[in-house]
Protein backbone atom coordinates (compact mmCIF):
# COMPACT_ATOMS: atom_id res chain seq x y z
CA UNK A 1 0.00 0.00 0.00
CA UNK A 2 1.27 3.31 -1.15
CA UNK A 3 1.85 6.13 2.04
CA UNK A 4 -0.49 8.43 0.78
CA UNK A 5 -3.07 6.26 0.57
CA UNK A 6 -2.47 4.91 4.08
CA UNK A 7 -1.96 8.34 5.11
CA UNK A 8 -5.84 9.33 3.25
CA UNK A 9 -7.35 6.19 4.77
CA UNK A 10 -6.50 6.56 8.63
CA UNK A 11 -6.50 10.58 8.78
CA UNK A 12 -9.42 12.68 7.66
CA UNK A 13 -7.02 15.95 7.20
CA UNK A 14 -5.50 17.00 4.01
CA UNK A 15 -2.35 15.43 3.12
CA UNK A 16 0.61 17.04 1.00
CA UNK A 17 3.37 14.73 0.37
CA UNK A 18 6.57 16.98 -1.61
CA UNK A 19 9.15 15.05 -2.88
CA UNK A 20 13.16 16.50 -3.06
CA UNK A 21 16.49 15.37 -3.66
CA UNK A 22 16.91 15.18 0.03
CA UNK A 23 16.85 11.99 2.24
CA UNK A 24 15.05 13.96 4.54
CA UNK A 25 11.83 13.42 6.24
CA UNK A 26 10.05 16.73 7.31
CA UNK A 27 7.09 16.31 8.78
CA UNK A 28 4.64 19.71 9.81
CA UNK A 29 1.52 19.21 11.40
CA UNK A 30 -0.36 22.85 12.00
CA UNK A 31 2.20 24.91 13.73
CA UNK A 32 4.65 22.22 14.48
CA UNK A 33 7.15 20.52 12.40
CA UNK A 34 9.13 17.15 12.85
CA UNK A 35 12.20 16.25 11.07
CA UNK A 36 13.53 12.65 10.50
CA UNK A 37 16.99 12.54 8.64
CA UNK A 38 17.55 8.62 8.54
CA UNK A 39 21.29 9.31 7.44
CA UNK A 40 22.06 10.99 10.82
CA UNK A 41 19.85 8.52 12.59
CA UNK A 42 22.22 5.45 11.10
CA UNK A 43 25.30 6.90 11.83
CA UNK A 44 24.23 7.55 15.93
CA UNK A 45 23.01 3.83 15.75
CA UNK A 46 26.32 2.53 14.59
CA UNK A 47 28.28 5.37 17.05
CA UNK A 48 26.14 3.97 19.48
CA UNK A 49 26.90 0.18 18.71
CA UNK A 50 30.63 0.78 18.35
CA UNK A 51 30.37 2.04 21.78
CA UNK A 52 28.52 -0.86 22.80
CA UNK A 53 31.30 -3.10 21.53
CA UNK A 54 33.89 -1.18 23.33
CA UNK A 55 32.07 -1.77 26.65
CA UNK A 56 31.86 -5.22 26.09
CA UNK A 57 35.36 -5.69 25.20
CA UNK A 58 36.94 -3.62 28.44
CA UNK A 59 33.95 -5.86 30.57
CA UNK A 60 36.08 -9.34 28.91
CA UNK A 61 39.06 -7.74 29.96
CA UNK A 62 38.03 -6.51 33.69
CA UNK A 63 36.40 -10.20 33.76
CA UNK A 64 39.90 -11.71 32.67
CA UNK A 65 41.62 -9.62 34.85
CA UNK A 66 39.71 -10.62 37.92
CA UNK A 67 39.79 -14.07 36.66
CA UNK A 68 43.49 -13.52 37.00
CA UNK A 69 43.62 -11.63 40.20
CA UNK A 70 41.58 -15.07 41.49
CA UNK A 71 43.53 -17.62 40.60
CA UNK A 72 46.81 -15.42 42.11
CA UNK A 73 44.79 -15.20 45.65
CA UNK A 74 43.69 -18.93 45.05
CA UNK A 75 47.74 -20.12 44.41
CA UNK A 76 49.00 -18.05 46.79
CA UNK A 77 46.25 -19.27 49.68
CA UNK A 78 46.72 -23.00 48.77
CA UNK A 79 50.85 -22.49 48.45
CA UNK A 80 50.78 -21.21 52.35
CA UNK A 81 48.96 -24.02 53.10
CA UNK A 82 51.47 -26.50 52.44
């Protein structure tokens, strides 16, 4: 189903759909106006996932490291011991 008719079907308001060169979404509804630029909206996604991988990668390391820091208490406890 085309937007416009979507649009037509489930609104009873007049609908004006302008098409540009843009990949721009601008939305204006009386006095107010909405913009969507999917472009910017991509790159914050994958800014946002690359941080997401970063976390995870220094949370293996802390885990490693306290993995680490373990097994030292655990050798050293057990090595007095004997």
């Amino acid at each position: 189903m085309q937007l416009l008719e979507f649009l037509n079907e489930n609104w009873n308001k007049p609908i004006k759909i302008e098409y540009h060169a843009e990949s721009r979404l601008i939305i204006k509804y009386v006095d107010q106006i909405a913009e969507f630029v999917p472009d910017e909206f991509i790159e914050q996604g994958l800014t946002r996932l690359s941080l997401t991988n970063d976390v995870t990668k220094e949370c293996r390391t802390l885990s490693q490291n306290a993995l680490q820091q373990l097994s030292d208490l655990f050798q050293k406890s057990f090595s007095a011991t004997e």
